[in-house]
Protein backbone atom coordinates (compact mmCIF):
# COMPACT_ATOMS: atom_id res chain seq x y z
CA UNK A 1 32.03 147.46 1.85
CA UNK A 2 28.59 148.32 2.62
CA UNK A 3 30.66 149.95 5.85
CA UNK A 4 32.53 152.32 3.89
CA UNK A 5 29.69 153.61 2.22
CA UNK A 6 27.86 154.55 5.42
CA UNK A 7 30.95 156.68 6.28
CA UNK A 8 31.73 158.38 3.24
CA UNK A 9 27.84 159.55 4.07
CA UNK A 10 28.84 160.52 7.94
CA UNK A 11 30.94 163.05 5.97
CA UNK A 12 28.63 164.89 3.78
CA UNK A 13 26.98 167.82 5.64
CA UNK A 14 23.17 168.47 5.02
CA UNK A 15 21.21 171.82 5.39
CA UNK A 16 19.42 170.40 8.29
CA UNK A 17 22.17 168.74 10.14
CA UNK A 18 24.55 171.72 9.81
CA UNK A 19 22.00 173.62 11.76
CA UNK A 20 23.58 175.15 14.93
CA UNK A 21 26.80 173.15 14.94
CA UNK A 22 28.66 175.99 15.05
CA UNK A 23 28.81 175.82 19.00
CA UNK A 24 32.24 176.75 20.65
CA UNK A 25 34.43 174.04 22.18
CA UNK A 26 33.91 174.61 25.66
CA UNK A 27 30.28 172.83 25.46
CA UNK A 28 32.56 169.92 24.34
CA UNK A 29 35.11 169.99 26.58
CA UNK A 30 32.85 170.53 29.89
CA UNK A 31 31.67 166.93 29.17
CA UNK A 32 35.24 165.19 30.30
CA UNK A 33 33.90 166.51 34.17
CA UNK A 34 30.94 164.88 34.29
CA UNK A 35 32.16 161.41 35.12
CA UNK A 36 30.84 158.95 31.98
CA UNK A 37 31.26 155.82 31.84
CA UNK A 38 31.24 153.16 29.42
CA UNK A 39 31.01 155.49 26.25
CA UNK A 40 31.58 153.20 22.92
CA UNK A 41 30.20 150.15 24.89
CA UNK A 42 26.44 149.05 24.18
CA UNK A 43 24.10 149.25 26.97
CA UNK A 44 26.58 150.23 29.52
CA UNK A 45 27.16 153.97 28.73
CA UNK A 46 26.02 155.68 32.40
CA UNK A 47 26.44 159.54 33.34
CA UNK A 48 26.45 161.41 36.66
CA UNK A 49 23.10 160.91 38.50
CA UNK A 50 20.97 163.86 38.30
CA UNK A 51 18.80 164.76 41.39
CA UNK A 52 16.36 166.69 39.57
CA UNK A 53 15.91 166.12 35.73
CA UNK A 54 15.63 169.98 33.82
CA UNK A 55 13.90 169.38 30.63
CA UNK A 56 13.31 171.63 27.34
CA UNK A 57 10.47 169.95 25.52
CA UNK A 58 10.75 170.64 22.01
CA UNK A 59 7.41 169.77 19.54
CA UNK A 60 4.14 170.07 22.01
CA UNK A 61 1.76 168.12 19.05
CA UNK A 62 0.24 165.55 19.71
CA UNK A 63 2.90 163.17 21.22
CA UNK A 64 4.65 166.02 22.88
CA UNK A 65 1.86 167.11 25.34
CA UNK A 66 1.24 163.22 26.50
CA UNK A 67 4.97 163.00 27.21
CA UNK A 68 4.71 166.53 28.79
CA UNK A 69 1.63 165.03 30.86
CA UNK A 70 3.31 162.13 31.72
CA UNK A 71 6.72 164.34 32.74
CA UNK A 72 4.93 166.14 35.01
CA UNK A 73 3.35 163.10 36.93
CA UNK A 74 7.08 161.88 37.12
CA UNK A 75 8.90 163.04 40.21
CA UNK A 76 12.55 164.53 39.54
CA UNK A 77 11.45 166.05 37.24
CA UNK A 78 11.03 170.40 36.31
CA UNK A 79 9.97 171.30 32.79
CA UNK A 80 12.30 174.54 32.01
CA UNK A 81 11.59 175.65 28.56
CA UNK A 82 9.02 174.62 25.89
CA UNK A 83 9.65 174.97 22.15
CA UNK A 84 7.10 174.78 19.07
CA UNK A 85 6.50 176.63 15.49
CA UNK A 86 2.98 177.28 16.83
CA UNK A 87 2.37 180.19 19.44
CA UNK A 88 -1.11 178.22 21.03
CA UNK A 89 0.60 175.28 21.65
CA UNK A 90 3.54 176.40 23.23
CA UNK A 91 0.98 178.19 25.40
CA UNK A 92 -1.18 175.70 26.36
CA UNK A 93 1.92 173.57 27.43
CA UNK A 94 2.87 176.54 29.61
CA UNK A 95 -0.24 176.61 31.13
CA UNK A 96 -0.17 172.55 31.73
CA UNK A 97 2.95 172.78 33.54
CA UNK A 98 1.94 175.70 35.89
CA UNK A 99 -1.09 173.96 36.73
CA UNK A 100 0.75 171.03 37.44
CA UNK A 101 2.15 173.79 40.27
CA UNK A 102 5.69 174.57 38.62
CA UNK A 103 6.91 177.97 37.65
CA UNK A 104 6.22 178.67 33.90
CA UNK A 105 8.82 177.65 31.20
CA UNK A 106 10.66 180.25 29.11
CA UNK A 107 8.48 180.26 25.79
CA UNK A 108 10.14 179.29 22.26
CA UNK A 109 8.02 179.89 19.64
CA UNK A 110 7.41 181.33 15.24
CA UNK A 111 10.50 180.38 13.65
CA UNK A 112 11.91 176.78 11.88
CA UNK A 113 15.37 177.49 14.48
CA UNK A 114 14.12 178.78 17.66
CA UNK A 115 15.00 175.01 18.94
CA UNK A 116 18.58 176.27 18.90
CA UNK A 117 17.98 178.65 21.26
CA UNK A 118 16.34 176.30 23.38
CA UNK A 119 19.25 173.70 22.95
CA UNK A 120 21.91 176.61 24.52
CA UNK A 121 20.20 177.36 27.80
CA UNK A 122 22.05 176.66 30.43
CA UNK A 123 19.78 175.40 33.04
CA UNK A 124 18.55 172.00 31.54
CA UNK A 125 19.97 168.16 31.50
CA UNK A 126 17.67 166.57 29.14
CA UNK A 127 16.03 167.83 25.61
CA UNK A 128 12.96 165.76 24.94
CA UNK A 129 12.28 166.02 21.02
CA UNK A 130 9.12 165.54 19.31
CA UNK A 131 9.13 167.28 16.10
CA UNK A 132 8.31 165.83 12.92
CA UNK A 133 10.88 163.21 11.80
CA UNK A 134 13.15 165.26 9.49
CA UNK A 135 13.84 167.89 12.52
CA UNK A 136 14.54 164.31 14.62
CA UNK A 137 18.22 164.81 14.16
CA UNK A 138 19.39 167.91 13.56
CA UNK A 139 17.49 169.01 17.76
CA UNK A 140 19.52 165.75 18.88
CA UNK A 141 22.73 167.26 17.57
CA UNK A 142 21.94 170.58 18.41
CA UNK A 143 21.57 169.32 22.20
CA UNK A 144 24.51 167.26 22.30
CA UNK A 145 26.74 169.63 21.04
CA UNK A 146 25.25 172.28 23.94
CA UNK A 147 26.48 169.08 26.63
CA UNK A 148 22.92 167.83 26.85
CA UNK A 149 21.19 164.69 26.97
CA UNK A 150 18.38 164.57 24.42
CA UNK A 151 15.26 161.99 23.72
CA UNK A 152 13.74 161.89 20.77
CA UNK A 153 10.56 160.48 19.16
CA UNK A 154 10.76 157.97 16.37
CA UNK A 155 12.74 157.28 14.49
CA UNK A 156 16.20 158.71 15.58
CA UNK A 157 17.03 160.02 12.09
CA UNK A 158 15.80 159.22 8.73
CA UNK A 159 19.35 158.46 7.07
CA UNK A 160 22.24 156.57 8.02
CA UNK A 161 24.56 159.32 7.47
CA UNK A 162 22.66 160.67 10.41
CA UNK A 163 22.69 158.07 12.49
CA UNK A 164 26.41 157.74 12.36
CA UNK A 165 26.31 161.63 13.43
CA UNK A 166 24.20 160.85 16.22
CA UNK A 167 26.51 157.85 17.44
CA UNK A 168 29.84 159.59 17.10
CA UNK A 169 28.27 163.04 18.86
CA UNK A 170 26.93 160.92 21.59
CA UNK A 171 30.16 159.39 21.90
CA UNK A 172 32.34 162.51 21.41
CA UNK A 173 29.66 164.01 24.00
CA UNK A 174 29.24 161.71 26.84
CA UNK A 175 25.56 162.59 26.43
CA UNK A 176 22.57 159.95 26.31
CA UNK A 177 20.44 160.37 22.66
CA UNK A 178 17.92 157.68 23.34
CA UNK A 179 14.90 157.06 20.90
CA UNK A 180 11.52 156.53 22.70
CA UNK A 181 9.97 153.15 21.55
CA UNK A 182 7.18 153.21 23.63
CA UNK A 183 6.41 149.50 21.97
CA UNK A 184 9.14 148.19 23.77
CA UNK A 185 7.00 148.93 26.89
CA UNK A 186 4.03 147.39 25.89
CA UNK A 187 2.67 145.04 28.45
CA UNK A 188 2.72 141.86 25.71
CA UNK A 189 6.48 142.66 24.70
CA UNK A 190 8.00 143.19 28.07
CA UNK A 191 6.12 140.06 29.15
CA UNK A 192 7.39 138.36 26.01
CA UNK A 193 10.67 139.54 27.29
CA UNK A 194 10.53 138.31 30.39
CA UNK A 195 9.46 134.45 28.55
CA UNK A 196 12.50 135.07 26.48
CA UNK A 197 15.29 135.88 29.69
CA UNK A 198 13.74 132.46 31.13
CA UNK A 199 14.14 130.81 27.90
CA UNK A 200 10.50 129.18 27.55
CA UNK A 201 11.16 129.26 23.50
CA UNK A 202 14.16 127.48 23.21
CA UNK A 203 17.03 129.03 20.66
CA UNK A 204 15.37 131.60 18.96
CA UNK A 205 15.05 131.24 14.92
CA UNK A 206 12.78 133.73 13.98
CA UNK A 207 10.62 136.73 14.22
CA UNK A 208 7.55 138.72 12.42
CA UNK A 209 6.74 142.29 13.17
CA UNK A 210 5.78 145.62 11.75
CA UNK A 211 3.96 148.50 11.56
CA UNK A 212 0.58 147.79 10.07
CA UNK A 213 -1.85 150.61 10.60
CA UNK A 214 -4.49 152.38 8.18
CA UNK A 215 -3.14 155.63 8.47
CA UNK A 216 -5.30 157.30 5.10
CA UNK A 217 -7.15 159.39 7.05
CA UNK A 218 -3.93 161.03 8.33
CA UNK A 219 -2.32 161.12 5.08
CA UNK A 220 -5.58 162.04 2.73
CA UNK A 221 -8.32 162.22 5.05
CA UNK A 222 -9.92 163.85 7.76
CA UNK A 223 -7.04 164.52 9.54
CA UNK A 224 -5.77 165.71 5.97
CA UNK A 225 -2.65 168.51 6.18
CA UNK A 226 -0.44 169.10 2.79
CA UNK A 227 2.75 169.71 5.04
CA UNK A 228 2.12 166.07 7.01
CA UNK A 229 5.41 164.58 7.48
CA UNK A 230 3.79 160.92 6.74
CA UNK A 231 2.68 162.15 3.49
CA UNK A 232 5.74 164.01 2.29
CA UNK A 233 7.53 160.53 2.82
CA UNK A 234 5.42 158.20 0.63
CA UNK A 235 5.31 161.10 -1.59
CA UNK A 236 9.18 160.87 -2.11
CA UNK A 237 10.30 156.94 -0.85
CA UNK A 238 10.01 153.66 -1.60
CA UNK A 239 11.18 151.88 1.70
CA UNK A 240 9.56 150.47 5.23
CA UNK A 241 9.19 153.92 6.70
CA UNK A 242 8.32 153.13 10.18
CA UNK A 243 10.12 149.96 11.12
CA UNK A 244 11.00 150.65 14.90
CA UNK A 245 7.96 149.72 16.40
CA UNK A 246 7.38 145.91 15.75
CA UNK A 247 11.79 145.83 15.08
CA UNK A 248 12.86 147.89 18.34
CA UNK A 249 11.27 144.82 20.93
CA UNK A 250 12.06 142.06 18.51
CA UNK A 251 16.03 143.33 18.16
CA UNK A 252 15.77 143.43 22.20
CA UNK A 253 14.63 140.06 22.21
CA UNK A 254 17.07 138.99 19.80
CA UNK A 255 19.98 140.66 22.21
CA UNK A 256 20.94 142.52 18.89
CA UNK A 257 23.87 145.18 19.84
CA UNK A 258 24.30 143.38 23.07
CA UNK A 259 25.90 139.44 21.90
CA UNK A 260 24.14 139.94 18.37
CA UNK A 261 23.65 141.69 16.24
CA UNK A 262 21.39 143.20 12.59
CA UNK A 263 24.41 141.28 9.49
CA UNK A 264 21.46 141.88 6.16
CA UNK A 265 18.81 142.32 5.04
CA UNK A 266 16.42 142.60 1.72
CA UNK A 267 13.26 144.27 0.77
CA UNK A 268 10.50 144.02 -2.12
CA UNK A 269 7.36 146.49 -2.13
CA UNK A 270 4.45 146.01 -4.13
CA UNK A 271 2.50 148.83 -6.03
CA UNK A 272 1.31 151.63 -4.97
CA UNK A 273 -2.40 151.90 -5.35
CA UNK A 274 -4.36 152.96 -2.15
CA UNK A 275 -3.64 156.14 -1.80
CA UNK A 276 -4.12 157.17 -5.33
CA UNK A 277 -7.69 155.71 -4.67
CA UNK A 278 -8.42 157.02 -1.51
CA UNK A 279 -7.78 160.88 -2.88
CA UNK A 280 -10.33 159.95 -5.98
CA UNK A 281 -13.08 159.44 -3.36
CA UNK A 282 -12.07 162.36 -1.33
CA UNK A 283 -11.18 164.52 -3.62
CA UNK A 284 -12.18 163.44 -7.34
CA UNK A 285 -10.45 161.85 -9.91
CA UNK A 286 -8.44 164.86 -11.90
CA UNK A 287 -7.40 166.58 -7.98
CA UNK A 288 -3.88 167.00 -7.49
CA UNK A 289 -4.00 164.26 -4.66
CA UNK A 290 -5.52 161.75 -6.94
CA UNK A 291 -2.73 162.55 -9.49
CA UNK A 292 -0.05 162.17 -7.02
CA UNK A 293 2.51 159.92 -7.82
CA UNK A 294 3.17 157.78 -4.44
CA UNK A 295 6.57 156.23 -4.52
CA UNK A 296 6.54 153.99 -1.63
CA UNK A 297 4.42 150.70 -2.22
CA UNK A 298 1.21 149.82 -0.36
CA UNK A 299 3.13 146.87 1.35
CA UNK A 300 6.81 147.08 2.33
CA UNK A 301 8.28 143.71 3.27
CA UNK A 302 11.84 143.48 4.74
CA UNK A 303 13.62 140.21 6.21
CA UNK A 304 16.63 140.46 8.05
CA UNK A 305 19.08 137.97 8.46
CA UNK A 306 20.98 138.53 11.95
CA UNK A 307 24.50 137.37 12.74
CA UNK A 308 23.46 134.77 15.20
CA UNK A 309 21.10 133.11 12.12
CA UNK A 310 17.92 134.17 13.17
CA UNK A 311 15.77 135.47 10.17
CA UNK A 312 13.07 138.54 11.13
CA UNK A 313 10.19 139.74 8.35
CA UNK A 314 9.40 143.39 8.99
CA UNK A 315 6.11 144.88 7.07
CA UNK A 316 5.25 148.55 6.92
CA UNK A 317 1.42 148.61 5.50
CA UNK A 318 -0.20 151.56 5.82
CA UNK A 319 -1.86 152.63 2.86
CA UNK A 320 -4.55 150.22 2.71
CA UNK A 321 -7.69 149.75 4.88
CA UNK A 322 -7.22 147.13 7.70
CA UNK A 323 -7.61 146.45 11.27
CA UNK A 324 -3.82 148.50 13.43
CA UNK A 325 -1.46 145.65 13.96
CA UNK A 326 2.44 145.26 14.63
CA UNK A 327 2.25 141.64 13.85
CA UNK A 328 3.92 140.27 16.54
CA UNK A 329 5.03 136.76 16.32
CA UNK A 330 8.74 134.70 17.90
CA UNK A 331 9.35 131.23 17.41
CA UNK A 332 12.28 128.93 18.70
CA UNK A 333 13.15 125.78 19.20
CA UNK A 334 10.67 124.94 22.00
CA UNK A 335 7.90 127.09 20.84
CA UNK A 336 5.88 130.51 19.61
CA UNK A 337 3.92 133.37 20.81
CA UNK A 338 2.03 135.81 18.96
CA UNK A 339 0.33 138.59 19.75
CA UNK A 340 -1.70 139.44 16.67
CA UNK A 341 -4.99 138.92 16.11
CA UNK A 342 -5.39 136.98 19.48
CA UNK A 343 -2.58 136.51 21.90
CA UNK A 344 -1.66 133.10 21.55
CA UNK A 345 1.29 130.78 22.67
CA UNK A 346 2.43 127.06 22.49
CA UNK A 347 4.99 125.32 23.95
CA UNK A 348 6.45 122.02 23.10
CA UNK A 349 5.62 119.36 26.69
CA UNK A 350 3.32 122.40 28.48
CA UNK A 351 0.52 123.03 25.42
CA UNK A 352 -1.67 120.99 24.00
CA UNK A 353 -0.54 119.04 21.49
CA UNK A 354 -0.70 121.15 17.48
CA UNK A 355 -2.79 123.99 19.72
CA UNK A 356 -2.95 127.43 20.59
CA UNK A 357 -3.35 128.60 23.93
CA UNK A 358 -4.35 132.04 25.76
CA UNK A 359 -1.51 134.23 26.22
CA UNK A 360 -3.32 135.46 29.36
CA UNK A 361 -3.07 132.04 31.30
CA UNK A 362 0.83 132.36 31.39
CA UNK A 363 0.65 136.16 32.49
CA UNK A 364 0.99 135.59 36.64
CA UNK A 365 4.02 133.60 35.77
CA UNK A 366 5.67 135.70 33.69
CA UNK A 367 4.23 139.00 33.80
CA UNK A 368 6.99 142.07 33.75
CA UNK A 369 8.22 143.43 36.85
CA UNK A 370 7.79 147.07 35.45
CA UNK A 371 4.05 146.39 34.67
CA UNK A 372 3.65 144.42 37.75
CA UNK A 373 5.22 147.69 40.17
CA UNK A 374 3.68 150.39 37.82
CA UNK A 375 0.54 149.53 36.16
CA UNK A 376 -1.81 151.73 38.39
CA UNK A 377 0.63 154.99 38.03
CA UNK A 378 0.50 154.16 33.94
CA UNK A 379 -3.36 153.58 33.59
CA UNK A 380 -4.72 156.22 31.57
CA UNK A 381 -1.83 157.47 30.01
CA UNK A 382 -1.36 157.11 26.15
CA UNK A 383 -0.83 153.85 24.25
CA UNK A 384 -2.65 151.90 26.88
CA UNK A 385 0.31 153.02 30.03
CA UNK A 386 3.51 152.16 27.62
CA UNK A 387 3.70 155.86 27.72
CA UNK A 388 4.61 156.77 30.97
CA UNK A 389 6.44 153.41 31.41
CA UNK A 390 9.02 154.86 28.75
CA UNK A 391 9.31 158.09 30.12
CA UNK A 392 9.33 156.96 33.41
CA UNK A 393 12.21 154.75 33.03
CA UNK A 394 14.50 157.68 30.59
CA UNK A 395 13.75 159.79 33.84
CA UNK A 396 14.57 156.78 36.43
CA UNK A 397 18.13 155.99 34.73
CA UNK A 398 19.44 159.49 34.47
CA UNK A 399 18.01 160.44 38.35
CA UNK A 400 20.14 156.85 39.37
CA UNK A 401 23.23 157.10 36.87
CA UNK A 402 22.03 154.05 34.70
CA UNK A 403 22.47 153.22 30.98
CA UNK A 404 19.53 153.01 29.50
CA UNK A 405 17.15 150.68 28.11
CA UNK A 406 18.05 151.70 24.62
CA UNK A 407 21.01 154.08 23.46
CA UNK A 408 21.98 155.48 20.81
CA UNK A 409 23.24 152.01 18.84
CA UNK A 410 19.79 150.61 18.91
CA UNK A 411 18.23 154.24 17.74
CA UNK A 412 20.75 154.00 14.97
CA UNK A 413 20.37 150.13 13.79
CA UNK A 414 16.72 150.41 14.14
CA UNK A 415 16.43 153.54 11.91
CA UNK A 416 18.86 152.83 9.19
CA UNK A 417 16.02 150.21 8.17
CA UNK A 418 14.58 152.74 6.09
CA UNK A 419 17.47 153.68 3.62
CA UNK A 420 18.60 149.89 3.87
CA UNK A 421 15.37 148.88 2.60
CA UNK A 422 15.01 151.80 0.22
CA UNK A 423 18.87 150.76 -0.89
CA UNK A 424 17.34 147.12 -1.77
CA UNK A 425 13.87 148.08 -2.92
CA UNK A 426 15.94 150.38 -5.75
CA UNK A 427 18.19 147.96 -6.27
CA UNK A 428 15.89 145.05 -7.22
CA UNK A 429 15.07 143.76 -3.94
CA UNK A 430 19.09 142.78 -3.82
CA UNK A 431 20.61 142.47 -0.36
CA UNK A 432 22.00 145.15 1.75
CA UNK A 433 24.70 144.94 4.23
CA UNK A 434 23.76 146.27 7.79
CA UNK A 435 25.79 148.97 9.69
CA UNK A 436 27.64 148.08 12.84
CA UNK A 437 27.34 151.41 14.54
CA UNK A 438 28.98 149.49 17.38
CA UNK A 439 32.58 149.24 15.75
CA UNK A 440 32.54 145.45 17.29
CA UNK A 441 31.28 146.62 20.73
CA UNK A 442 28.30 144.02 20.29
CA UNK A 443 30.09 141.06 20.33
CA UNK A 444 30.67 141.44 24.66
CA UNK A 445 28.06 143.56 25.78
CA UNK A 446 25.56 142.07 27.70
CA UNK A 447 21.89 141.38 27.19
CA UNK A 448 19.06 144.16 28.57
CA UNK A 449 18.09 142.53 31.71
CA UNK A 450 14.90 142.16 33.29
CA UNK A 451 14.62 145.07 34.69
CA UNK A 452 12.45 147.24 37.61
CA UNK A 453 11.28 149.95 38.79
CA UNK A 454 13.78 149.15 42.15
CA UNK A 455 16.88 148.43 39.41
């Protein structure tokens, strides 16, 4: 039923997404040449190796210029165009990538569309987006339908109706639209990973995770802006905003789209109190901010049931002070692992008996081959290396003709979280049936592998 729905939404066109989709046929077409492979199948969809990686960069903010930074310290790789609504930082990108010793990038700059102009260059393979998240999926469509791959920041699209878009385009396409969880390349996870793939927990029963993270100061604070994307959000929805970063390593974990897969899920918030009292000490009691009626409540709790049985409790917290955590926790049948406050483990016949041990002692024996082979080439770059790990590895599997480490199914079942949870929170905290954006396709595709810089 719940199914149906989502595609009675796919149907509906929205201001946003109907931007630039009136493209001709032949950018269509001219994707039948390009020898792809294993489109409709999850985590096996490959395209024609690319030599040399072309890339339009659209949204140099903050995230954009450390995955511009991070581009150009990635060989293969030849920034061609550079998009944002601000003049200065479209300029200062420019100037990055010529001092990085490549020839300047055709400027796009000053107006809400000029990321359509970008999109129908000829001369690039890959659109990396990084634009606030309800520009996310109309600049993924926008590349597709101009035959190019695209990356985009998270989340992938902010409503399932979109995701469904994105799936069917990438399908119809033959072109990659990968969403860049750079959590899934933290060092824990991947090592966590690796523990799972040797099966040092057993069967797997269940998983915590989130996105817990004071982010006030961003929303009403010092970092304060009236049009910030975060803030607009809470403004207008009740529902776990932001739940790819503890989910997207968890659902890898968990195989989901690859042998299992997301089957429902409910959600409950509480009230909605911090920010209200945050704006009264920044900006008095009778200010406009202080008035502000927040929909979305301070704590956001969502557990997932998954078709294999495992159960998975997914918080979004961040309108109340605390210390940043994504809560990381998996237990099985033989043990647990957490990675929040401490990094702990135990395992049934290895740990001592009801205690904890460091995480770090089991590291030489299980550490992951991609931090093992690239740790010195990540250090400095943002989010403690998991940066350039991700961007390295988007860049590695279209130079080599790979599928990625995440398509376009995970970017979908990993976003349509937040209108699943908003669905339940409206709907008294009542469950809420899951897309399969795979049509069946997860019930024989294979696990993500351990995988390496050398494949």
């Amino acid at each position: 039923m719940a199914d149906n729905v989502d595609r009675r939404e796919f149907l509906r066109t929205t201001a946003l997404t109907g931007l630039g989709l009136s493209v001709g046929a032949a950018a269509l077409s001219s994707c039948a040449s390009v020898g792809i492979q294993g489109v409709g199948l999850p985590g096996q969809f490959q395209a024609t190796p690319l030599e040399t990686v072309r890339i339009g960069m659209v949204g140099i903010g903050m995230q954009g210029r450390g995955h511009l930074r991070n581009f150009l310290g990635i060989p293969g790789t030849e920034i061609r165009a550079v998009c944002d609504l601000l003049p200065d930082r479209a300029e200062r990108a420019i100037q990055a990538v010529v001092d990085a010793g490549q020839p300047a990038p055709v400027q796009y700059s000053g107006g809400p569309e000029e990321y359509l102009r970008l999109c129908e260059r000829e001369d690039l393979d890959l659109v990396f987006n990084a634009t606030p998240w309800e520009f996310h999926a109309p600049v993924c469509v926008a590349a597709m339908r101009n035959g190019k791959h695209v990356a985009t920041e998270i989340p992938m699209a902010i409503y399932i109706d979109e995701c469904w878009q994105l799936v069917e385009l990438s399908e119809k396409t033959g072109r990659h639209c990968v969403m860049m969880e750079n959590c899934c390349y933290d060092r824990v996870e991947l090592m966590i990973l690796n523990m799972v793939r040797k099966e040092l927990f057993g069967e797997l029963l269940h998983a915590e995770c989130g996105y817990l993270h004071d982010l006030r100061g961003y929303k009403l604070g010092e970092l304060y802006h009236p049009a910030d994307w975060r803030l607009k959000h809470t403004i207008r929805r009740n529902a776990d905003l932001y739940p790819m970063h503890g989910l997207g390593p968890v659902a890898q974990w968990l195989n989901v789209n690859r042998g299992n897969q997301f089957d429902f899920l409910v959600s409950m918030s509480c009230s909605s109190r911090g920010l209200a009292e945050y704006a009264e000490e920044q900006f008095g009691p009778g200010s406009p901010q202080a008035t502000q009626r927040y929909a979305q409540g301070d704590v956001v709790n969502t557990l997932i049931r998954t078709k294999a049985g495992q159960s998975i409790l997914v918080t979004h917290d961040t309108n109340l002070p605390r210390p940043y955590s994504r809560r990381i926790l998996l237990q099985g049948t033989q043990g647990l692992v957490r990675k929040y406050p401490e990094q702990r483990i135990h395992i049934e016949g290895r740990s001592p008996g009801h205690r904890w041990e460091e995480l770090e002692e089991y590291r030489e024996a299980f550490e992951h081959p991609l931090w093992t082979e690239m740790q010195e080439l990540a250090r400095g770059a943002g989010h403690g290396g998991m940066d350039y790990i991700e961007d390295y590895r988007l860049i590695q599997c279209l130079r080599e003709g790979k599928p990625q480490d995440m398509d376009v199914y995970d970017g979908a079942a990993w976003s349509a979280v937040i209108e699943l949870s908003e669905r339940s929170i409206s709907a008294r905290s009542q469950s809420v049936d899951c897309p399969d954006f795979t049509r069946g396709g997860w019930r024989t595709a294979p696990p993500l592998g351990v995988v390496s810089v050398a494949g």
